[in-house]
C-alpha atoms as a PDB file:
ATOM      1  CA  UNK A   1       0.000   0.000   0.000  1.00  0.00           C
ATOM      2  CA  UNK A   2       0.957   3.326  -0.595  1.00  0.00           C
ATOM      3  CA  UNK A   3      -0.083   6.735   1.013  1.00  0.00           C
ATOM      4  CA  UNK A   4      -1.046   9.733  -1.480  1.00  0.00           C
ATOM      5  CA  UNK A   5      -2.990  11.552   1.010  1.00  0.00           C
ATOM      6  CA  UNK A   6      -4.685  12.362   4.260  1.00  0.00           C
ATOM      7  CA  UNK A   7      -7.659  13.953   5.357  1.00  0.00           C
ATOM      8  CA  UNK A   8      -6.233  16.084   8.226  1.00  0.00           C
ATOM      9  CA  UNK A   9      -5.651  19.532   7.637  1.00  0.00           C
ATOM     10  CA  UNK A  10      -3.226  21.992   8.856  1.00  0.00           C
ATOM     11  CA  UNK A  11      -3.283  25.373  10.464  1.00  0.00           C
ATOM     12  CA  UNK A  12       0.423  26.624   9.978  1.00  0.00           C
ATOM     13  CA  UNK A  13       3.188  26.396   7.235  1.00  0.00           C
ATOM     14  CA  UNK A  14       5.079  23.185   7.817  1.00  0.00           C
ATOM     15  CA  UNK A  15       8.483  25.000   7.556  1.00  0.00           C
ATOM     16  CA  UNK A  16      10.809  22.685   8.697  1.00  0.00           C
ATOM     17  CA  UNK A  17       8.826  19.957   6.451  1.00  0.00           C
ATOM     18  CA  UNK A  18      10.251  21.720   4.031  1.00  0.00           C
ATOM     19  CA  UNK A  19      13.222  21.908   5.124  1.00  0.00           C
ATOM     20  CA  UNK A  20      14.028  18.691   6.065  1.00  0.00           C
ATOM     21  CA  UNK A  21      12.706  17.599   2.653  1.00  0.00           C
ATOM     22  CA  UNK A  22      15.254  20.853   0.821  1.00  0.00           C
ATOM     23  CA  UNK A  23      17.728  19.137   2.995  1.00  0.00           C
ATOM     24  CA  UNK A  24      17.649  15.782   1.537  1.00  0.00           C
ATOM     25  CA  UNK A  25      17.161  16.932  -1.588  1.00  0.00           C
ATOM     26  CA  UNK A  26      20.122  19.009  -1.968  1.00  0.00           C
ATOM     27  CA  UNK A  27      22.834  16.493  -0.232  1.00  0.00           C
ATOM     28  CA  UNK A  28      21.385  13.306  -3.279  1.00  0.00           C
ATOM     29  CA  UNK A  29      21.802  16.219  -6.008  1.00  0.00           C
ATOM     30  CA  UNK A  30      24.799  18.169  -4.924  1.00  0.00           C
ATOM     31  CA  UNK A  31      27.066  15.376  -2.854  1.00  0.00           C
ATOM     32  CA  UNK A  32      26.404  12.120  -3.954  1.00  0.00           C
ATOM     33  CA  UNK A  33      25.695  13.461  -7.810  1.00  0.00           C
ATOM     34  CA  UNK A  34      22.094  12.291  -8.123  1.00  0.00           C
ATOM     35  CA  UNK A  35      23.193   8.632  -8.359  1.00  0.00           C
ATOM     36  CA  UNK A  36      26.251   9.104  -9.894  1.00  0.00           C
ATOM     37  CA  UNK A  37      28.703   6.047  -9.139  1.00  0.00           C
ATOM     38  CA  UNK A  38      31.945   7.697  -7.587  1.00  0.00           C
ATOM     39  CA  UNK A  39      29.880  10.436  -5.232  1.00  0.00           C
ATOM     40  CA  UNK A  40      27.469   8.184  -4.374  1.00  0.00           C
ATOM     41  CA  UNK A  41      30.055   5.779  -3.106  1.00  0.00           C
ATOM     42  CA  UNK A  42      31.941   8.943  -1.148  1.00  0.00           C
ATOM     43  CA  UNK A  43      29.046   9.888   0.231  1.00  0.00           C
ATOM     44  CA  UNK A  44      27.673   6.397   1.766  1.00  0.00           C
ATOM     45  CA  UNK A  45      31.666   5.842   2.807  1.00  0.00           C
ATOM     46  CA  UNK A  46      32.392   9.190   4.056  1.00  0.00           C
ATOM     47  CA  UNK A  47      28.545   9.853   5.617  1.00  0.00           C
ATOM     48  CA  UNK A  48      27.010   6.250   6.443  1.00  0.00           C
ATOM     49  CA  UNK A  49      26.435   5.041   9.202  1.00  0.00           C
ATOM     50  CA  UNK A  50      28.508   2.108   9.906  1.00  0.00           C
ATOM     51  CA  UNK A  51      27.752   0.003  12.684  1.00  0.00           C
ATOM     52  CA  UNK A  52      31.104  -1.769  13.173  1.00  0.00           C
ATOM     53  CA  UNK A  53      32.861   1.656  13.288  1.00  0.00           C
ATOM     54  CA  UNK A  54      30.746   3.195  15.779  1.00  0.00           C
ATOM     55  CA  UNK A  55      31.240   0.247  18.418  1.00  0.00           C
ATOM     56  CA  UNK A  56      34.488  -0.410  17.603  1.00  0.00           C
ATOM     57  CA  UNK A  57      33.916  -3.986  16.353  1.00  0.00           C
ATOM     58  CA  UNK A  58      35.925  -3.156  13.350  1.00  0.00           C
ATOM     59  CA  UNK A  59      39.643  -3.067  12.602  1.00  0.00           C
ATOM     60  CA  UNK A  60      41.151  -0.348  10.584  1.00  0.00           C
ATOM     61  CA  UNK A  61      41.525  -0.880   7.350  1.00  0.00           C
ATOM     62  CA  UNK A  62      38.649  -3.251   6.736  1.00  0.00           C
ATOM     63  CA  UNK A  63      36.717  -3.041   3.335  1.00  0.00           C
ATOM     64  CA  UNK A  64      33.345  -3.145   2.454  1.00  0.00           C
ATOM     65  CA  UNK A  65      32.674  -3.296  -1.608  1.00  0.00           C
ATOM     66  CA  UNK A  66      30.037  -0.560  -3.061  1.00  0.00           C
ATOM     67  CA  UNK A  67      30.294  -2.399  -6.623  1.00  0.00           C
ATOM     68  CA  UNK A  68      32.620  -3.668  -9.038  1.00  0.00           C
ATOM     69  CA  UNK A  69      36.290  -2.206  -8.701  1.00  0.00           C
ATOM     70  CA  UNK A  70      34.791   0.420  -5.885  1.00  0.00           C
ATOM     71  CA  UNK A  71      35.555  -0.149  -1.853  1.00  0.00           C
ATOM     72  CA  UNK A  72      34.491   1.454   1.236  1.00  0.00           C
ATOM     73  CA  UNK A  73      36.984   1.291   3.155  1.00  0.00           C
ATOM     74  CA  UNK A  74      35.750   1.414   6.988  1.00  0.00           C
ATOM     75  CA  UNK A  75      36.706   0.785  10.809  1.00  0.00           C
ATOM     76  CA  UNK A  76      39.525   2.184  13.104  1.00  0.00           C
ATOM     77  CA  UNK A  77      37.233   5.214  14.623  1.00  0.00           C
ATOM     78  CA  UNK A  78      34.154   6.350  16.544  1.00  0.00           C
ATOM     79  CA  UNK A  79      31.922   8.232  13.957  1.00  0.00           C
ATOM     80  CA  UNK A  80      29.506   9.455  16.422  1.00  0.00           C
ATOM     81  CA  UNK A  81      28.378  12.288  13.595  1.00  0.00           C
ATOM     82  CA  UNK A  82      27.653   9.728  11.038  1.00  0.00           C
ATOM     83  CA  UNK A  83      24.492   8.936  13.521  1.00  0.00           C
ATOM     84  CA  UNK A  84      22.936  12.372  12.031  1.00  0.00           C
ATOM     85  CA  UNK A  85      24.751  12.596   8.607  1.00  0.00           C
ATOM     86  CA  UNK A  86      23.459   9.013   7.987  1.00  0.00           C
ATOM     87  CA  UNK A  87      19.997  10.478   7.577  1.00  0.00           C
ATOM     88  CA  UNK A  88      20.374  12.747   4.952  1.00  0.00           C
ATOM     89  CA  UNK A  89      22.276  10.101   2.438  1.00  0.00           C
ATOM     90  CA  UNK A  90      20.056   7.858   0.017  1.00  0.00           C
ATOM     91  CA  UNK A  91      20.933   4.969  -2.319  1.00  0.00           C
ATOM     92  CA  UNK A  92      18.960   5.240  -4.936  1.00  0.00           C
ATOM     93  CA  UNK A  93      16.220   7.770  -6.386  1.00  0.00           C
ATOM     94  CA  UNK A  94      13.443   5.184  -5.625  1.00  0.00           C
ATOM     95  CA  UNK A  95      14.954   5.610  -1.947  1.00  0.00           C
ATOM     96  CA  UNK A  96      14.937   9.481  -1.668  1.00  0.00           C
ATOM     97  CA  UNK A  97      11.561   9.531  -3.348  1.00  0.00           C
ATOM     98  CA  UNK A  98       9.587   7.106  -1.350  1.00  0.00           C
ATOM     99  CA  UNK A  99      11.225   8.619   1.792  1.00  0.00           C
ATOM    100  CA  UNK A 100      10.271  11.828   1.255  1.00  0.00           C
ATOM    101  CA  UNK A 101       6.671  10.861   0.062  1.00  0.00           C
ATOM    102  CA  UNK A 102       6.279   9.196   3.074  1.00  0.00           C
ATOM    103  CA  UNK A 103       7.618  12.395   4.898  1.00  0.00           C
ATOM    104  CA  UNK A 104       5.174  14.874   3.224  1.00  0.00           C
ATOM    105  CA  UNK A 105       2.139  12.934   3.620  1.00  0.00           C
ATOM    106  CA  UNK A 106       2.810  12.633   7.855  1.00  0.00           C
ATOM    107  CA  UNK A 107       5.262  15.108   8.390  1.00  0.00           C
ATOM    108  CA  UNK A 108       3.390  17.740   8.086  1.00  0.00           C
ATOM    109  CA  UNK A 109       0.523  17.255  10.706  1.00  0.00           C
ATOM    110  CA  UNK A 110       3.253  16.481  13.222  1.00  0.00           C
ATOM    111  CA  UNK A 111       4.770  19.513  13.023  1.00  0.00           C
ATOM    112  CA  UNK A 112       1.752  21.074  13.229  1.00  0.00           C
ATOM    113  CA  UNK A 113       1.265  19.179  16.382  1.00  0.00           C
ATOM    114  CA  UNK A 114       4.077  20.951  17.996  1.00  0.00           C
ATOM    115  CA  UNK A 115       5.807  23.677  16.315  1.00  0.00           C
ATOM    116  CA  UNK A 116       8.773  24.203  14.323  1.00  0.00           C
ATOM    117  CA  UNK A 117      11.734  23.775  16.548  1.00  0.00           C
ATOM    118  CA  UNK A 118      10.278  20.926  18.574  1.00  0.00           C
ATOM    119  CA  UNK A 119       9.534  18.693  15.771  1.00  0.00           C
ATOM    120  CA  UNK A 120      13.062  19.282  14.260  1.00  0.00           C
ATOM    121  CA  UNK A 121      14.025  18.268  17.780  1.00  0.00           C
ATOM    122  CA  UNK A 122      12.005  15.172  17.430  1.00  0.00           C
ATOM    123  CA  UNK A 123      12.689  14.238  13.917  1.00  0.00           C
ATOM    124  CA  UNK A 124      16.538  14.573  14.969  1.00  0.00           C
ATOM    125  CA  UNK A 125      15.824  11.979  18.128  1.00  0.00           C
ATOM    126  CA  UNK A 126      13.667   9.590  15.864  1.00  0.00           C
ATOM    127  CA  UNK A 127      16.552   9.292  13.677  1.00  0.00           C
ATOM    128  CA  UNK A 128      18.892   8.603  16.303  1.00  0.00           C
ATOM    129  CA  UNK A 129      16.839   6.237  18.376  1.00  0.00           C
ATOM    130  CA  UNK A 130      16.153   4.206  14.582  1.00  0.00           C
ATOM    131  CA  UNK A 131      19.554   4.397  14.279  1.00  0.00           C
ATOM    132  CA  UNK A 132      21.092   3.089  17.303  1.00  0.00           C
ATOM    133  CA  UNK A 133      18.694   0.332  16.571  1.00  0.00           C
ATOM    134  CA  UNK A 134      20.029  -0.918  13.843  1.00  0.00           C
ATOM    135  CA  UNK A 135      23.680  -1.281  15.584  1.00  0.00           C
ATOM    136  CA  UNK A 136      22.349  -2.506  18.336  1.00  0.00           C
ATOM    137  CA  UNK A 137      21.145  -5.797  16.260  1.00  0.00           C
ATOM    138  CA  UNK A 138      24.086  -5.932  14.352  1.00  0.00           C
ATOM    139  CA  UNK A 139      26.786  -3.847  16.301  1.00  0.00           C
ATOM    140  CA  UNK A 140      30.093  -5.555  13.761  1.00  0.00           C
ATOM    141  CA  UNK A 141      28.508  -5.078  11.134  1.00  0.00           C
ATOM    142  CA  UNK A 142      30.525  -3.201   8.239  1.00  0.00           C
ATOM    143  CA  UNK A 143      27.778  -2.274   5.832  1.00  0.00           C
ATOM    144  CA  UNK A 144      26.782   1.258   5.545  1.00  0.00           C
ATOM    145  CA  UNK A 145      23.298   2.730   6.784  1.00  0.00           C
ATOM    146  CA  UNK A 146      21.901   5.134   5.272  1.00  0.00           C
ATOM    147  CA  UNK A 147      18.281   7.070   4.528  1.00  0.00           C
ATOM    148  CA  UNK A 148      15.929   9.406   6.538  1.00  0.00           C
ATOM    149  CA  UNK A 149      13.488   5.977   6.893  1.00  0.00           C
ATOM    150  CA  UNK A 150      14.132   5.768  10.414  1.00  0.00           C
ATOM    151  CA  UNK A 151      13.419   9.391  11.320  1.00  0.00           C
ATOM    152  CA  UNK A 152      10.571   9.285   9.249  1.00  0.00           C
ATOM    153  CA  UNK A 153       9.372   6.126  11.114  1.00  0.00           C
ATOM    154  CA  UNK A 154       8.858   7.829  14.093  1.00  0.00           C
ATOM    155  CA  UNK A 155       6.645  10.418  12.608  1.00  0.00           C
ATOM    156  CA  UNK A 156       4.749   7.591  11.538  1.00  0.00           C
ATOM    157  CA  UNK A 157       4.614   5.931  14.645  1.00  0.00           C
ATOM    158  CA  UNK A 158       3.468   9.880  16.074  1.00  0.00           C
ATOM    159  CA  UNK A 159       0.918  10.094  13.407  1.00  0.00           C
ATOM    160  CA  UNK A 160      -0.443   6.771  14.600  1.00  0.00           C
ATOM    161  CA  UNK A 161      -0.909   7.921  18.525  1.00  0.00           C
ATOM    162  CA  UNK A 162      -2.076  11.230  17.793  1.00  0.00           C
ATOM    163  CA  UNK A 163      -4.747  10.814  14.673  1.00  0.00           C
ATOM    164  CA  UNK A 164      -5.326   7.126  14.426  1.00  0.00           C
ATOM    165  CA  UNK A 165      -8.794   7.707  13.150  1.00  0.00           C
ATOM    166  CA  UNK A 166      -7.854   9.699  10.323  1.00  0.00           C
ATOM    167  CA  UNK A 167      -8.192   8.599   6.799  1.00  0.00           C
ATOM    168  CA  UNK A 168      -5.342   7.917   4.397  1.00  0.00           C
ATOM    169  CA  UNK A 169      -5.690   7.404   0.990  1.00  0.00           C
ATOM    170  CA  UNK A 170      -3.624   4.708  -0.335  1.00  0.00           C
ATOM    171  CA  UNK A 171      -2.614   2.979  -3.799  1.00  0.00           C
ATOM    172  CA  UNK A 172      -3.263  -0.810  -3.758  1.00  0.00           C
ATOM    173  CA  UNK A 173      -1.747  -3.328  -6.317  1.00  0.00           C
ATOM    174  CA  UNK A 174      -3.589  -6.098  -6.931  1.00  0.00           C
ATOM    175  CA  UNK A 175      -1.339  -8.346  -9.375  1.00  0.00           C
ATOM    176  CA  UNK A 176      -1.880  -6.290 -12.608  1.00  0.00           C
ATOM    177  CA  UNK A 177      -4.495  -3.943 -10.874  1.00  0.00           C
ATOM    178  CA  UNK A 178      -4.546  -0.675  -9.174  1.00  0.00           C
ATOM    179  CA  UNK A 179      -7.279   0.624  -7.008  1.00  0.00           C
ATOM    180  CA  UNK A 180      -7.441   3.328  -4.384  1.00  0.00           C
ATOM    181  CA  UNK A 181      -8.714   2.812  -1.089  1.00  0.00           C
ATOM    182  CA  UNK A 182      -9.343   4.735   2.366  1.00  0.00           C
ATOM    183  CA  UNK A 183      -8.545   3.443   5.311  1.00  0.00           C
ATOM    184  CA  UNK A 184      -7.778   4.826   9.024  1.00  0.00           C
ATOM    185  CA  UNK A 185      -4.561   5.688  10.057  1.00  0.00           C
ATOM    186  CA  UNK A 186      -4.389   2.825  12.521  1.00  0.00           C
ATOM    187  CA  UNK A 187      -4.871   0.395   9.613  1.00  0.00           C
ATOM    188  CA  UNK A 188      -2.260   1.737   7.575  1.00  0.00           C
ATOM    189  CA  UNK A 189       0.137   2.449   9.663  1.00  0.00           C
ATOM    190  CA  UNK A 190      -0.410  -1.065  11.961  1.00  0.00           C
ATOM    191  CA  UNK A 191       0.283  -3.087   8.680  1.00  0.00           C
ATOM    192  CA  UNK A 192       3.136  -0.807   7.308  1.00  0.00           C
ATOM    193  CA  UNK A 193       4.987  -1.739  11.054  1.00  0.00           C
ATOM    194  CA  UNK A 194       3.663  -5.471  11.030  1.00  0.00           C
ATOM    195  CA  UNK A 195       5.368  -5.699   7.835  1.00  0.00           C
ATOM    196  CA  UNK A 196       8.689  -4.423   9.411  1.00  0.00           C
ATOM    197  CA  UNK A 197       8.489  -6.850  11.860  1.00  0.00           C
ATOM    198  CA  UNK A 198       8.337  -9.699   9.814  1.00  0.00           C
ATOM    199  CA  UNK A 199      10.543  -8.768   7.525  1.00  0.00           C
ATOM    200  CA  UNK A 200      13.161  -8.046  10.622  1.00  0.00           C
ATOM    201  CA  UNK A 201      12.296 -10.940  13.016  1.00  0.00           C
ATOM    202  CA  UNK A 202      14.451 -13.455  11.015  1.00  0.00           C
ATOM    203  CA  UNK A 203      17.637 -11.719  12.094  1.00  0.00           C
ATOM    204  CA  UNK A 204      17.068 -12.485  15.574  1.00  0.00           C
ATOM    205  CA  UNK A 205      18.032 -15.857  14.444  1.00  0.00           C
ATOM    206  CA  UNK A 206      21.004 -15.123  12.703  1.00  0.00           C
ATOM    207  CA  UNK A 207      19.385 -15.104   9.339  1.00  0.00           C
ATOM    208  CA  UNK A 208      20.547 -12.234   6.664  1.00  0.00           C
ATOM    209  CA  UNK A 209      19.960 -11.202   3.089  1.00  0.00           C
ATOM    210  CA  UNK A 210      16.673  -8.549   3.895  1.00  0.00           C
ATOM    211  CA  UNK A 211      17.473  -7.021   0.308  1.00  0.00           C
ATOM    212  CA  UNK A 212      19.521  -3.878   2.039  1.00  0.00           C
ATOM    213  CA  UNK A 213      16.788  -2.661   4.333  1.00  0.00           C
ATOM    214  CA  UNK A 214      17.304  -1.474   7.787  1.00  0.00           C
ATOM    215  CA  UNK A 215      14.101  -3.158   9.290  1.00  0.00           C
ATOM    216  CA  UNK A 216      15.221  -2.947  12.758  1.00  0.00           C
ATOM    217  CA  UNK A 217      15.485   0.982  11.977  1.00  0.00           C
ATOM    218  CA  UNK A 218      12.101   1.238  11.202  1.00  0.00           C
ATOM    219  CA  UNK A 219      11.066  -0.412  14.296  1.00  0.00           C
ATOM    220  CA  UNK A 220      13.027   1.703  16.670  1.00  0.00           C
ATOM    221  CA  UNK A 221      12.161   5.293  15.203  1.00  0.00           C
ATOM    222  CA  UNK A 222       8.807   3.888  14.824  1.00  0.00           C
ATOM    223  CA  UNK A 223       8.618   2.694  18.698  1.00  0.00           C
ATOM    224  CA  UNK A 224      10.099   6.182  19.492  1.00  0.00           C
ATOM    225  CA  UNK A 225       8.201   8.388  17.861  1.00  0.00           C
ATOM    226  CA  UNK A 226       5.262   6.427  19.421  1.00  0.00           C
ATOM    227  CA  UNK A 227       6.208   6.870  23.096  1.00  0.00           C
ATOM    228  CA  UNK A 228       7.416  10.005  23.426  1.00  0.00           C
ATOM    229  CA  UNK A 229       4.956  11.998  20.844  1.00  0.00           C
ATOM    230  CA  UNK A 230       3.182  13.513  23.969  1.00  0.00           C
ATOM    231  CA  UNK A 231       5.949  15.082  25.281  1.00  0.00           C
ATOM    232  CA  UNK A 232       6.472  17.022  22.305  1.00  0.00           C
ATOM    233  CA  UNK A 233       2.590  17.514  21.399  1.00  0.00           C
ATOM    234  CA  UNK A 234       1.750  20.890  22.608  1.00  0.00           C
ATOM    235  CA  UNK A 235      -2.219  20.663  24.091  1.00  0.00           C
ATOM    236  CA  UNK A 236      -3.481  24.093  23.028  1.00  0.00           C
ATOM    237  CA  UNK A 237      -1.957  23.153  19.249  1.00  0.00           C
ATOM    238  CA  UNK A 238      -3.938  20.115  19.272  1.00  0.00           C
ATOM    239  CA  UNK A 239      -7.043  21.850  20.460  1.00  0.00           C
ATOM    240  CA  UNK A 240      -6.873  24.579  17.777  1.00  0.00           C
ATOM    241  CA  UNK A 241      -6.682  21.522  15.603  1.00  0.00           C
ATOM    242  CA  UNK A 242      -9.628  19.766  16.666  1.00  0.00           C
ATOM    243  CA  UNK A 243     -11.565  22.805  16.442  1.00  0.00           C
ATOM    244  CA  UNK A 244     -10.708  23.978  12.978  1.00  0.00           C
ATOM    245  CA  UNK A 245     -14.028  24.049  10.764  1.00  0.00           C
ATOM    246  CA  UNK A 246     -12.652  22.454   8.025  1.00  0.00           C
ATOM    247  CA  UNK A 247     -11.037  19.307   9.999  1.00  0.00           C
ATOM    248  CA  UNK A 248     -13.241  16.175   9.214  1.00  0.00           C
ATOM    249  CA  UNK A 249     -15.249  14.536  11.890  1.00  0.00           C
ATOM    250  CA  UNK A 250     -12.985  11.692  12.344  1.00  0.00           C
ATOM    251  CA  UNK A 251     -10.417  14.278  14.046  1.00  0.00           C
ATOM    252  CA  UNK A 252     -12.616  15.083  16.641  1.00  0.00           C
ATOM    253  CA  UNK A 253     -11.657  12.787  19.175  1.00  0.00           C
ATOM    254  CA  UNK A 254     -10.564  13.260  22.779  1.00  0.00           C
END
């Protein structure tokens, strides 16, 4: 399934949204060259997160390969920064894109939940919690992490506490088909994270190969974003919410 929009209005200009999103945008076009094989590779190497490296699990001098004839060559120090410049790198334009899709379509009510400055705040600690997730299941490992998925996750894991009643309008495959369908928040956002789980349970057991995605990120800036969205939630924003004219019914609720 996939989101194209919600019914849930806002009352302010979702600046940092944009930001965040201008952000992104400018480090896949300006550092890693829109795709382009050499700065993409420097950027992953040089901006990734790499697990081994941050716990020390990995000697200097170790290699990872990026592709034919191209090495990352990682280990030997303690990038604590990498935690934040991690989020802003993508692999791919299918990554950036469907991250920042996902970002617009919830991002945008949760800073509106909040205000500007908080919500960077908690964007910033999503990422970092989704993050140190990640290592934490796989703290030698020497493969890069990159993307804004885990942040992102834990505006999605907001969205769910605060408007689970809202409805989303998704894009559903069905073999050759496409239809559109609306369901509530909790629907679509409870299967997106079931589906994380799955996909991330068989590396409990030592099994790998989950096509390059940081499932366990996705849980952690989801779980994050989902317990600590009502200490960032201001009341009196959420009020003015609930009493705009032109919110829909279903985000009335107390």
């Amino acid at each position: 399934m996939i989101p194209y929009r919600d019914e849930n209005p806002t009352l302010k200009t979702p600046y940092i949204t944009y930001a965040i999103v201008a952000a992104n945008l400018a480090v896949w076009l300006l550092l890693e060259g829109a795709g382009s094989g050499l700065p993409l590779a420097r950027s992953v190497c040089d901006l990734g997160l790499v697990p081994g490296e941050l716990t020390g699990r990995l000697a200097a001098g170790t290699t990872f390969a990026m592709g034919p004839d191209l090495y990352c060559e990682v280990g030997g120090a303690h990038h604590y920064l990498h935690v934040l410049t991690s989020m802003f790198v993508h692999a791919s334009w299918m990554h950036i894109l469907g991250n920042m899709w996902f970002f617009w379509i919830f991002g945008n009510n949760i800073e509106d939940s909040m205000g500007r400055w908080r919500f960077a705040a908690f964007y910033l600690m999503c990422g970092t919690a989704a993050a140190l997730a990640q290592v934490a299941m796989d703290p030698a490992s020497p493969v890069p992490v990159v993307g804004a998925s885990g942040a992102i996750s834990g505006v999605m894991g907001a969205y769910l506490v605060l408007y689970p009643r809202v409805r989303v309008y998704t894009l559903v495959f069905l073999g050759f088909f496409l239809t559109t369908i609306a369901l509530p928040a909790w629907a679509m956002l409870g299967y997106w994270i079931v589906l994380q789980a799955l996909n991330a349970l068989p590396q409990l057991a030592g099994v790998q190969g989950n096509g390059g995605v940081a499932f366990w990120a996705h849980i952690g800036g989801f779980a994050m974003g989902a317990a600590t969205i009502r200490l960032f939630a201001r009341p009196g924003y959420l009020e003015s919410r609930r009493q705009n004219p032109w919110a829909p019914q279903n985000l009335r609720w107390g």
